[in-house]
PDB file of N, CA and C in Angstrom:
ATOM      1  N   UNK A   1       0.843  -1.177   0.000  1.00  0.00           N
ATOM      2  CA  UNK A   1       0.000   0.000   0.000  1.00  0.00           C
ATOM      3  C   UNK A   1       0.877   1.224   0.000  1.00  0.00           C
ATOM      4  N   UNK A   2       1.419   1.909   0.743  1.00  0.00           N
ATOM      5  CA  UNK A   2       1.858   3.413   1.320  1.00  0.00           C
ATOM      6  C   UNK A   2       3.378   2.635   0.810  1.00  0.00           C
ATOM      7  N   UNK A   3       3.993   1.396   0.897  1.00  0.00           N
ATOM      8  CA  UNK A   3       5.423   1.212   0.846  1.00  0.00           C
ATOM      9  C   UNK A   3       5.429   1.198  -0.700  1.00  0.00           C
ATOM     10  N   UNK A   4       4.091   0.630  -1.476  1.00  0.00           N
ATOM     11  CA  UNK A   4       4.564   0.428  -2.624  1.00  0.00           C
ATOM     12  C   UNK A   4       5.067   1.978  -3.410  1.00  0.00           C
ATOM     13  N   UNK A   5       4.362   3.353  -3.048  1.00  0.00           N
ATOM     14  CA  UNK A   5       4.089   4.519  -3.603  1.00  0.00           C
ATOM     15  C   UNK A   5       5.786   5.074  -3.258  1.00  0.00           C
ATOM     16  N   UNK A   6       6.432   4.414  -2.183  1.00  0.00           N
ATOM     17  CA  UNK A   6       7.392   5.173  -1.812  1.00  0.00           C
ATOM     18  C   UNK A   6       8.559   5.062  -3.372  1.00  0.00           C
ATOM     19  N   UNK A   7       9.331   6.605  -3.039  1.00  0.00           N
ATOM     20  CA  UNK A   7      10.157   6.618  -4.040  1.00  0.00           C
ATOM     21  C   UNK A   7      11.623   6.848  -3.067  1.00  0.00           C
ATOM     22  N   UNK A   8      12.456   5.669  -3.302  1.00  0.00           N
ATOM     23  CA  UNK A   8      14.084   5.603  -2.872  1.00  0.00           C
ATOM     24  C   UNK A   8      13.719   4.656  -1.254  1.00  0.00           C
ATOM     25  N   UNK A   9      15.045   4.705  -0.680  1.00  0.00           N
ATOM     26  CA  UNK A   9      15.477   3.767   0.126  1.00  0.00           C
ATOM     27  C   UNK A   9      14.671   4.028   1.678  1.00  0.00           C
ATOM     28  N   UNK A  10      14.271   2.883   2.306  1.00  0.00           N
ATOM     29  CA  UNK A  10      13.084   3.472   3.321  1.00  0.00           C
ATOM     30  C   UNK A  10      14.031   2.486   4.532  1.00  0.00           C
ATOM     31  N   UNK A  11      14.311   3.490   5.747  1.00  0.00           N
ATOM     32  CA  UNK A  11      14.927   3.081   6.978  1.00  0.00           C
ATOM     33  C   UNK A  11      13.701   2.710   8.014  1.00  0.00           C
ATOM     34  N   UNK A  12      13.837   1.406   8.452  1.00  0.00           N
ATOM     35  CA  UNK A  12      12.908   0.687   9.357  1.00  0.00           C
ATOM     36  C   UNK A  12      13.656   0.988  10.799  1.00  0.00           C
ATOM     37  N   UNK A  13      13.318   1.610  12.166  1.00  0.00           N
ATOM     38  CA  UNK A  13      13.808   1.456  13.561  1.00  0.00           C
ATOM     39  C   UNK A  13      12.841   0.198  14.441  1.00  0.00           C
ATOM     40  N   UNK A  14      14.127  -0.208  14.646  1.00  0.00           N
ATOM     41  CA  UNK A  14      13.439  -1.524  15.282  1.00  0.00           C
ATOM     42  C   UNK A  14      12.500  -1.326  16.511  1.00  0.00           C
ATOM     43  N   UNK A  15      12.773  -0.204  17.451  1.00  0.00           N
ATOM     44  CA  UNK A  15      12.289   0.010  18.231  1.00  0.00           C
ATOM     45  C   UNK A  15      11.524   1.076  18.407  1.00  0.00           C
ATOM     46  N   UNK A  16      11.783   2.147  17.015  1.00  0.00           N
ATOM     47  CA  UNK A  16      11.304   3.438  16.659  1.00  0.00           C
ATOM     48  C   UNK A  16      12.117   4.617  17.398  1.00  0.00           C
ATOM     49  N   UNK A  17      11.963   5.461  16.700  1.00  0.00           N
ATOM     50  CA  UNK A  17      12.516   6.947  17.047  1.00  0.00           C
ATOM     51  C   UNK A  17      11.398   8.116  17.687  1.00  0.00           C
ATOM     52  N   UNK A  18      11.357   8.194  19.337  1.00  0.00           N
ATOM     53  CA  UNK A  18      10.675   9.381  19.644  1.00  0.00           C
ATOM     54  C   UNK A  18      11.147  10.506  19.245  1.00  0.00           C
ATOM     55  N   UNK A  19       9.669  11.177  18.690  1.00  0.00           N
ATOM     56  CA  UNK A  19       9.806  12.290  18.284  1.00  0.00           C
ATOM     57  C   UNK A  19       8.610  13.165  18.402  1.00  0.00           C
ATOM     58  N   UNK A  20       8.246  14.231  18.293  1.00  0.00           N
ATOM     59  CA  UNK A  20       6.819  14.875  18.291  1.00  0.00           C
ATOM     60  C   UNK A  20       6.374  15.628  17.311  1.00  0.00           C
ATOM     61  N   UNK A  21       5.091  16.270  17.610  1.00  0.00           N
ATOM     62  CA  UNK A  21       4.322  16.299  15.868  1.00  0.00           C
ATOM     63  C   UNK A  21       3.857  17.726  16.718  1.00  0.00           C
ATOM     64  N   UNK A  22       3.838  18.958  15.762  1.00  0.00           N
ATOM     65  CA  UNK A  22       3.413  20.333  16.467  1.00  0.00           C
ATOM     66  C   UNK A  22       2.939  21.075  15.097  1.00  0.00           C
ATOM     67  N   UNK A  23       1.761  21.489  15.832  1.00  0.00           N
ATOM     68  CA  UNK A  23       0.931  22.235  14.740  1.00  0.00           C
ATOM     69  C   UNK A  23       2.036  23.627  14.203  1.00  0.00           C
ATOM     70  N   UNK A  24       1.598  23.597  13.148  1.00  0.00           N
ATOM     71  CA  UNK A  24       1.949  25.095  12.034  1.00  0.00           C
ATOM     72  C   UNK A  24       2.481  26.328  13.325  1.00  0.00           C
ATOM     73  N   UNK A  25       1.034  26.470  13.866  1.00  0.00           N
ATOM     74  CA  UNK A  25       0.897  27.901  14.710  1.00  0.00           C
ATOM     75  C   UNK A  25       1.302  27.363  15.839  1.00  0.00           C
ATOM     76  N   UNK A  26       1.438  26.638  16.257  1.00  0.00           N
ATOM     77  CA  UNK A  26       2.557  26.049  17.709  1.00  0.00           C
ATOM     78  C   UNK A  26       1.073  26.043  18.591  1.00  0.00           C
ATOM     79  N   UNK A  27      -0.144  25.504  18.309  1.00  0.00           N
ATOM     80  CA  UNK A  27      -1.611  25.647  19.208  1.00  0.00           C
ATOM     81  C   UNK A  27      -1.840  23.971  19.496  1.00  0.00           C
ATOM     82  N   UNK A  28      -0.732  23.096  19.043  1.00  0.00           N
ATOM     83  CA  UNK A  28      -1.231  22.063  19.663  1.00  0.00           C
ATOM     84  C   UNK A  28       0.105  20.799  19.272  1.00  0.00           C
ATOM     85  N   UNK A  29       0.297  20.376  20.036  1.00  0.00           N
ATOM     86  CA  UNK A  29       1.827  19.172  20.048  1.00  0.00           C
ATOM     87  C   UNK A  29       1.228  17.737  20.441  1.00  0.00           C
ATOM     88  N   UNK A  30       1.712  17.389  19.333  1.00  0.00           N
ATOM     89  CA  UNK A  30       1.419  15.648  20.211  1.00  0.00           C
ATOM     90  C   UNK A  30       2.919  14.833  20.320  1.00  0.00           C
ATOM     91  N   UNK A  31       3.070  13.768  21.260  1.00  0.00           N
ATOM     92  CA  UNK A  31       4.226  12.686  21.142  1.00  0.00           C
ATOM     93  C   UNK A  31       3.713  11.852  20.258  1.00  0.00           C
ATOM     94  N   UNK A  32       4.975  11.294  19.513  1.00  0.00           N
ATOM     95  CA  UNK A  32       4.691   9.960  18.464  1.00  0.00           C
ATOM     96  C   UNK A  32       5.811   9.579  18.378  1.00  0.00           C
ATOM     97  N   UNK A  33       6.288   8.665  17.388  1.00  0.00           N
ATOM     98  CA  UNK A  33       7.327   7.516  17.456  1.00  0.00           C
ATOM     99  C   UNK A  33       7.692   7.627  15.882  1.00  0.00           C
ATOM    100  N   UNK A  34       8.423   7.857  15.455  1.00  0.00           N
ATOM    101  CA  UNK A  34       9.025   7.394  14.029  1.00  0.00           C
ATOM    102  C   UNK A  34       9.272   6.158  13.659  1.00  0.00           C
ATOM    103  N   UNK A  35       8.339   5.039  12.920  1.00  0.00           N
ATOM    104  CA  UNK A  35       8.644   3.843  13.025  1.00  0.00           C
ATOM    105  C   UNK A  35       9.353   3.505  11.851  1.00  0.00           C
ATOM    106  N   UNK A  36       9.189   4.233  10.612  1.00  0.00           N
ATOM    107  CA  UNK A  36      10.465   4.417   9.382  1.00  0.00           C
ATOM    108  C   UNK A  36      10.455   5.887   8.850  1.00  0.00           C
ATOM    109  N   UNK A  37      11.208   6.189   7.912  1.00  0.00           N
ATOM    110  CA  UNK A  37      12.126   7.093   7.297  1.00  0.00           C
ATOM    111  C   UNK A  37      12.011   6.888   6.109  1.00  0.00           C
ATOM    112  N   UNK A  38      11.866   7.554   5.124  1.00  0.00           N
ATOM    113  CA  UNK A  38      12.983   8.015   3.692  1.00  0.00           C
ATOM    114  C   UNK A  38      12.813   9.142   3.446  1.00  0.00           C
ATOM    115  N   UNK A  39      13.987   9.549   2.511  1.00  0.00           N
ATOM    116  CA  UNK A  39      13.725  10.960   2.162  1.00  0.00           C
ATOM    117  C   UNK A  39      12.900  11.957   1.812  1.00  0.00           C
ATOM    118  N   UNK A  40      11.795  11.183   1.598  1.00  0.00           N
ATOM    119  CA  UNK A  40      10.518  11.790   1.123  1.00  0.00           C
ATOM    120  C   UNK A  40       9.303  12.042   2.304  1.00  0.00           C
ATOM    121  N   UNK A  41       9.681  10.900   2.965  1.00  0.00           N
ATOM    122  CA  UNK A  41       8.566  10.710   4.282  1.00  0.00           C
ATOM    123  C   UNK A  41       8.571  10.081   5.240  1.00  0.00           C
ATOM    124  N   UNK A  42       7.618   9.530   6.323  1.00  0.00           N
ATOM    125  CA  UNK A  42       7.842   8.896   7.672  1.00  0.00           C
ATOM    126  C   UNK A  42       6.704   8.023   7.487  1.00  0.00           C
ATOM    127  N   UNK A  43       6.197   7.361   8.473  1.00  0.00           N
ATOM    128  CA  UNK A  43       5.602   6.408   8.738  1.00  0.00           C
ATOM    129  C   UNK A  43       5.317   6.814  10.571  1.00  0.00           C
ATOM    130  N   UNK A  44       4.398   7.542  11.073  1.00  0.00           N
ATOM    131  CA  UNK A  44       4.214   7.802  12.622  1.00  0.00           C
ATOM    132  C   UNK A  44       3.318   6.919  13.420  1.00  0.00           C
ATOM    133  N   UNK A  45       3.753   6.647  14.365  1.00  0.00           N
ATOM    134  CA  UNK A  45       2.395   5.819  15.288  1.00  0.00           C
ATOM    135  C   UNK A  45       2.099   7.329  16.277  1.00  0.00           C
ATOM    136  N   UNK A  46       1.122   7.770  16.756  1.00  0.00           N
ATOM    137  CA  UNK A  46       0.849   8.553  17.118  1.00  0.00           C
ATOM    138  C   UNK A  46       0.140   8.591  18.562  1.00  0.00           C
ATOM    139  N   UNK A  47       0.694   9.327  19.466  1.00  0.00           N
ATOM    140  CA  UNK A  47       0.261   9.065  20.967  1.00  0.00           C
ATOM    141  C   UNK A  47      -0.798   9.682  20.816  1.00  0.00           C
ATOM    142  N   UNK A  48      -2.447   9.050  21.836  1.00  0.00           N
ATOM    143  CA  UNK A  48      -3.822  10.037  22.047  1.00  0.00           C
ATOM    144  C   UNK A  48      -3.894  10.309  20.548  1.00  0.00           C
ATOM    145  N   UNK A  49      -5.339  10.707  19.720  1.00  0.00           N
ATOM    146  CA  UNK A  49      -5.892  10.380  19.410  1.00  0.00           C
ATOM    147  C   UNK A  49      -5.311  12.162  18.175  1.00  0.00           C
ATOM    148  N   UNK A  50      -6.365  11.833  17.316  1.00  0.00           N
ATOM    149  CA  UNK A  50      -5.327  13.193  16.196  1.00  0.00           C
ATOM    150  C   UNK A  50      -6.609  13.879  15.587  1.00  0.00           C
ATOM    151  N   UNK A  51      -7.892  13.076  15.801  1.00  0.00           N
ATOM    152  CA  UNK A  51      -8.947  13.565  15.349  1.00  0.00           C
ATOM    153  C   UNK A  51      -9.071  15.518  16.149  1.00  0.00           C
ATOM    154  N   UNK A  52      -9.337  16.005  15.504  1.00  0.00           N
ATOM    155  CA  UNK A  52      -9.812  17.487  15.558  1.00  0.00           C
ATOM    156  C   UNK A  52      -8.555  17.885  15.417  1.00  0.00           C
ATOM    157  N   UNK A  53      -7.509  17.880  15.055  1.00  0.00           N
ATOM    158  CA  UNK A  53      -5.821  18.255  15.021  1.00  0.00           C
ATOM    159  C   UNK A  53      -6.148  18.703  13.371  1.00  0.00           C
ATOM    160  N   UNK A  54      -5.215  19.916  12.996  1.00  0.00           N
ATOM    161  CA  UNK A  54      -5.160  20.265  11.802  1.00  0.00           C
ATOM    162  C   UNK A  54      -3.804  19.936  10.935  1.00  0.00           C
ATOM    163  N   UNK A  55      -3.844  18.373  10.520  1.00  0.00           N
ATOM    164  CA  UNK A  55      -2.690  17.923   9.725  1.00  0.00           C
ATOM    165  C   UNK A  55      -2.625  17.759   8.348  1.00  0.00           C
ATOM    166  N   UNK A  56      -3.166  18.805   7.488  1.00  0.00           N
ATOM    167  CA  UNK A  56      -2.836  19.178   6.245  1.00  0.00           C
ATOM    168  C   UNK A  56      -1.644  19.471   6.277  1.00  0.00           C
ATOM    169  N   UNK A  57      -1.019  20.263   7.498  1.00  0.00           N
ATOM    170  CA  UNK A  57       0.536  21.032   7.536  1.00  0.00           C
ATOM    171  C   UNK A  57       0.984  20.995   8.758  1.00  0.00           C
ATOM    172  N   UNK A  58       1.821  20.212   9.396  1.00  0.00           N
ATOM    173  CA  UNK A  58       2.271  20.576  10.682  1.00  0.00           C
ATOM    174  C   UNK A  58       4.149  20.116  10.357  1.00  0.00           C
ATOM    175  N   UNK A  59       4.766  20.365  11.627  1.00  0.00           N
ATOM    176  CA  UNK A  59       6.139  19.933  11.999  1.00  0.00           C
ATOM    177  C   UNK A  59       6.196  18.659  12.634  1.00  0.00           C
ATOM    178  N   UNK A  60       7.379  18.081  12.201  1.00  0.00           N
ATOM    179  CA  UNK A  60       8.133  16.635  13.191  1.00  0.00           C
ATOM    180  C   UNK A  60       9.066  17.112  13.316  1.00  0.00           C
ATOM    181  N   UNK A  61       8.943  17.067  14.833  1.00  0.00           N
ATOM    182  CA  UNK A  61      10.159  17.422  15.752  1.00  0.00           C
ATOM    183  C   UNK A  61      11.075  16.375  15.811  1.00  0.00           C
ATOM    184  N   UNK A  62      12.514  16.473  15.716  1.00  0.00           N
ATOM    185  CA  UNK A  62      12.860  15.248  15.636  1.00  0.00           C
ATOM    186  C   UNK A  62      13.905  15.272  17.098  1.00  0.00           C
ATOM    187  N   UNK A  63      13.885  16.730  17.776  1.00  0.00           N
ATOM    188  CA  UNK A  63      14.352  16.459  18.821  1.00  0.00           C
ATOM    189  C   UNK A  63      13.404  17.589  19.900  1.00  0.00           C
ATOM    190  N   UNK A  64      14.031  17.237  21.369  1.00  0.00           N
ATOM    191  CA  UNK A  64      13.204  17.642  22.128  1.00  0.00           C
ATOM    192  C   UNK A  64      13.270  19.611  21.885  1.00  0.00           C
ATOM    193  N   UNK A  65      14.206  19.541  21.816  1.00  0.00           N
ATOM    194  CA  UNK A  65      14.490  21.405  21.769  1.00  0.00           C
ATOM    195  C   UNK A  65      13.524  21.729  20.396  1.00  0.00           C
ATOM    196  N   UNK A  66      13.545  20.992  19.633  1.00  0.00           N
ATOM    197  CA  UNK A  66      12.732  21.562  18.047  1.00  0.00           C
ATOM    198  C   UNK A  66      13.889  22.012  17.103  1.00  0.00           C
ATOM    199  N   UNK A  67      14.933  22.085  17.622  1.00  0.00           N
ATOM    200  CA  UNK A  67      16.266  21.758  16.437  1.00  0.00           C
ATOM    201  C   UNK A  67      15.789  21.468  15.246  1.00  0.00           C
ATOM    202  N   UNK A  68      15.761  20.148  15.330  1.00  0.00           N
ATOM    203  CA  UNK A  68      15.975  19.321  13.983  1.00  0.00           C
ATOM    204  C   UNK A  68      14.555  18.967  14.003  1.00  0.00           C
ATOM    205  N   UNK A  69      13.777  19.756  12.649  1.00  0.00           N
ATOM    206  CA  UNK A  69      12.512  19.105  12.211  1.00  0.00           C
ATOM    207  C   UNK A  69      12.006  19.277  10.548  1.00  0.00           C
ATOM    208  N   UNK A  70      10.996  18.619  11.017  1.00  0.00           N
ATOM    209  CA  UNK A  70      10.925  18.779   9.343  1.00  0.00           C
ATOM    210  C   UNK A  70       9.510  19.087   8.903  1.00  0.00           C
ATOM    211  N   UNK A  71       8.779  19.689   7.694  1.00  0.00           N
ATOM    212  CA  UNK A  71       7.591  20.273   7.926  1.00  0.00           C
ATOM    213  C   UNK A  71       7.205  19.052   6.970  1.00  0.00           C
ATOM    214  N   UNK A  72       5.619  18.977   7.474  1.00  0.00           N
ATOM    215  CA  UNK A  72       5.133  17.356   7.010  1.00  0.00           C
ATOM    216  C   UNK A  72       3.460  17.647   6.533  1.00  0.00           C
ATOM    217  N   UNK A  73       3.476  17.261   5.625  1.00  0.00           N
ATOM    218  CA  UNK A  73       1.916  17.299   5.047  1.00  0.00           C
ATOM    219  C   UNK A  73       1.563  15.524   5.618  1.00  0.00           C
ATOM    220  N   UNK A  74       0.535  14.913   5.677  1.00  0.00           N
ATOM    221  CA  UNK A  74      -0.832  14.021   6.377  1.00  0.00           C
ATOM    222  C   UNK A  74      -0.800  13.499   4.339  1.00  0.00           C
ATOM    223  N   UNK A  75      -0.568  12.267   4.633  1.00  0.00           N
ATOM    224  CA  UNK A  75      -0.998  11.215   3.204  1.00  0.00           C
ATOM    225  C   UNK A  75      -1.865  10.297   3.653  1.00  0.00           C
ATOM    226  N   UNK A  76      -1.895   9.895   4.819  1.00  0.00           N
ATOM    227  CA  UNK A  76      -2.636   8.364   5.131  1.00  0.00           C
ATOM    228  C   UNK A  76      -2.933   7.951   6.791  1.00  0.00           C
ATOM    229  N   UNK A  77      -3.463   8.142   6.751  1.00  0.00           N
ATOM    230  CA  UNK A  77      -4.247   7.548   8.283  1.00  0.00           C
ATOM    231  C   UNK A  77      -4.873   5.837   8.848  1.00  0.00           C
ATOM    232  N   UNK A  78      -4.325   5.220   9.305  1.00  0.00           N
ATOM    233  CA  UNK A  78      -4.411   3.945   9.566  1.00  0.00           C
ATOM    234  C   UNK A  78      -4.500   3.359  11.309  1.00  0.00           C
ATOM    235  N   UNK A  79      -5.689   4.050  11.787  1.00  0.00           N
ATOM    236  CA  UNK A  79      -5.517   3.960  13.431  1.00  0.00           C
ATOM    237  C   UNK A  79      -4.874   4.821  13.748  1.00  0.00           C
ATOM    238  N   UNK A  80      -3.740   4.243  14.749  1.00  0.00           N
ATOM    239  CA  UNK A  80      -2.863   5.628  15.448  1.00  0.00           C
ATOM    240  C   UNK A  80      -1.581   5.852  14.470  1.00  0.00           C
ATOM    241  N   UNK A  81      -1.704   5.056  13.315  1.00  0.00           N
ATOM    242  CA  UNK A  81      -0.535   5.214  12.414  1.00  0.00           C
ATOM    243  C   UNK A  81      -0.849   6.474  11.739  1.00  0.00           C
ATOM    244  N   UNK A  82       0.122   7.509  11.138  1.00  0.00           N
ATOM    245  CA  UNK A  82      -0.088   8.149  10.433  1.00  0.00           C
ATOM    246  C   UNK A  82       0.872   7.608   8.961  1.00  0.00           C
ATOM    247  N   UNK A  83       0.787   7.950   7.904  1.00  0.00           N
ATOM    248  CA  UNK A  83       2.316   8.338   6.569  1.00  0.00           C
ATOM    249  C   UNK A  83       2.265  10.133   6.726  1.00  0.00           C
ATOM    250  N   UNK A  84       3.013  10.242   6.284  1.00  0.00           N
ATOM    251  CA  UNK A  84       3.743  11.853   6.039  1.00  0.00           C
ATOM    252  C   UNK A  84       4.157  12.200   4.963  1.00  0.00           C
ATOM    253  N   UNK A  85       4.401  13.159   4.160  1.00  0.00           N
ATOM    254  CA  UNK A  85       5.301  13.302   2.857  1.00  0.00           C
ATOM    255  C   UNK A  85       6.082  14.453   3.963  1.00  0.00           C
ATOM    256  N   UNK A  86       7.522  14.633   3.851  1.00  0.00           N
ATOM    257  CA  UNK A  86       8.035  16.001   3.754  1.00  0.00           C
ATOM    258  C   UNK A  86       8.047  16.886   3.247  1.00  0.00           C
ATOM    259  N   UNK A  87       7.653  18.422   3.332  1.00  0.00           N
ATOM    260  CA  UNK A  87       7.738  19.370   2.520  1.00  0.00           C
ATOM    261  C   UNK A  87       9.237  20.165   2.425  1.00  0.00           C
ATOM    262  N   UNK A  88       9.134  20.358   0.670  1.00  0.00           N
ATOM    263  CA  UNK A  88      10.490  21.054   0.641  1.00  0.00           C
ATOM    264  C   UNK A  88      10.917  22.610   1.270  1.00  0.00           C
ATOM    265  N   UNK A  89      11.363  22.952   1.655  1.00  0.00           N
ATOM    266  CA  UNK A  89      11.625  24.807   1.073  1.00  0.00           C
ATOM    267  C   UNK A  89      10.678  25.241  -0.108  1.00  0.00           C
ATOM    268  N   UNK A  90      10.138  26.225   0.033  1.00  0.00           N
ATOM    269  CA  UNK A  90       9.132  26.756  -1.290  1.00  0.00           C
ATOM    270  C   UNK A  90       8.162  25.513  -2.180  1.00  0.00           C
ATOM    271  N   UNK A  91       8.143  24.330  -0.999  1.00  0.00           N
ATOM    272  CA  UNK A  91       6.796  23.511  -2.325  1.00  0.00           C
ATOM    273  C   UNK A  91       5.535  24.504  -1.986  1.00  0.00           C
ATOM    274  N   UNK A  92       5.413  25.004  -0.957  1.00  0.00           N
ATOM    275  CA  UNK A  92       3.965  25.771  -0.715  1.00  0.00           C
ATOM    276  C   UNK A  92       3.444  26.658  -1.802  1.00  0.00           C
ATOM    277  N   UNK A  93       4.674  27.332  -1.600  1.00  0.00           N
ATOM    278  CA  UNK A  93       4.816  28.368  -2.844  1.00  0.00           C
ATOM    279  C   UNK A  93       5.111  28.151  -4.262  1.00  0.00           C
ATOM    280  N   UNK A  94       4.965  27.293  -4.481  1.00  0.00           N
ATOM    281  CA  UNK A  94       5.198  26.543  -5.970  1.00  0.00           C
ATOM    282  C   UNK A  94       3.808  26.321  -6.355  1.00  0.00           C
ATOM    283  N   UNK A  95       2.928  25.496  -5.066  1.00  0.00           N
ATOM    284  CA  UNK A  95       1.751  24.932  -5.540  1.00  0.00           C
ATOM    285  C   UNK A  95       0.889  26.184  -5.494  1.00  0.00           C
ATOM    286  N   UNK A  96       0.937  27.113  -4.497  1.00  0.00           N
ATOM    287  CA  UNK A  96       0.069  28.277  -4.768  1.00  0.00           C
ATOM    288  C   UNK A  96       0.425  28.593  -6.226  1.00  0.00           C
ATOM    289  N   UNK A  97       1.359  28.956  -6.703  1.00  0.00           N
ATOM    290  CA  UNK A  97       1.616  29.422  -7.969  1.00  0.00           C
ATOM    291  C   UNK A  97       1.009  28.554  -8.932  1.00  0.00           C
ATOM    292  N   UNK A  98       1.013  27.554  -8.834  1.00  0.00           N
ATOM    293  CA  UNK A  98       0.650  26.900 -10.165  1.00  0.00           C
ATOM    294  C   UNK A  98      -1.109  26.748  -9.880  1.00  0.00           C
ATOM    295  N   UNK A  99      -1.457  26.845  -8.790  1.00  0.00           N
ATOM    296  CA  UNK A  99      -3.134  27.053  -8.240  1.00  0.00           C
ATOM    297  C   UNK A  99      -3.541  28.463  -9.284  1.00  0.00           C
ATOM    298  N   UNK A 100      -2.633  29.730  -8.703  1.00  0.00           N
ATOM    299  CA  UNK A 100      -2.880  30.923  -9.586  1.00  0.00           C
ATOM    300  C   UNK A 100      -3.062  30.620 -11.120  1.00  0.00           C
ATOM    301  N   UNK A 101      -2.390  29.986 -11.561  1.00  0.00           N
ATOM    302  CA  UNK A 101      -1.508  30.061 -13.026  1.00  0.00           C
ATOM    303  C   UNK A 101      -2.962  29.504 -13.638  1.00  0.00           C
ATOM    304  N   UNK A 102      -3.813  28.235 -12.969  1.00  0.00           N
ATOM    305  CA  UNK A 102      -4.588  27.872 -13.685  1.00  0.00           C
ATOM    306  C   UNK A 102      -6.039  28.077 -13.419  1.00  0.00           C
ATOM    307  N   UNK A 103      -5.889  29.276 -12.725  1.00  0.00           N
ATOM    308  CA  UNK A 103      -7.453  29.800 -12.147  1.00  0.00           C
ATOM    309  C   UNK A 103      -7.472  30.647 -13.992  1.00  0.00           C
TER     310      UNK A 103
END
């Protein structure tokens, strides 16, 4: 399903990687677990429940300070599992543009 779509090499943690998930506007954080990786995306099990959470766009924290994260658009929902794509630098602004271009 979600493994077949992946594009390049996908890192499995045997035991998973804590990490946390924080809204856009910093109005709401949850804990979750990184259970794989690739460059494109994650694979999250997700602590408490995600319903009413706004995950079109949020951050994965990949450490406790918020250092190292990465901004993550919502592909797939499976229980407390989530998938993720990563967003680049300027994809936002790419897709608005091409939204404009064909209004």
């Amino acid at each position: 399903m979600a493994d077949e779509r992946r594009v390049g090499g996908r890192v499995t943690f045997e035991r998973g990687m804590p990490a946390f998930m924080m809204g856009i506007d910093g109005t709401w954080r949850r804990n979750c677990t990184m259970e794989d990786v690739s460059e494109t995306g994650a694979k999250l099990t997700v602590e408490g429940s995600v319903e009413g959470l706004h995950l079109k766009e949020f951050f994965l924290l990949l450490s406790s300070t918020g250092l190292a994260y990465r901004r993550c658009e919502l592909t797939w929902v499976n229980g407390d599992q989530i998938g993720v794509n990563f967003l680049k630098v300027g994809d936002k602004k790419k897709r608005a543009g091409r939204e404009s271009a064909d209004a």
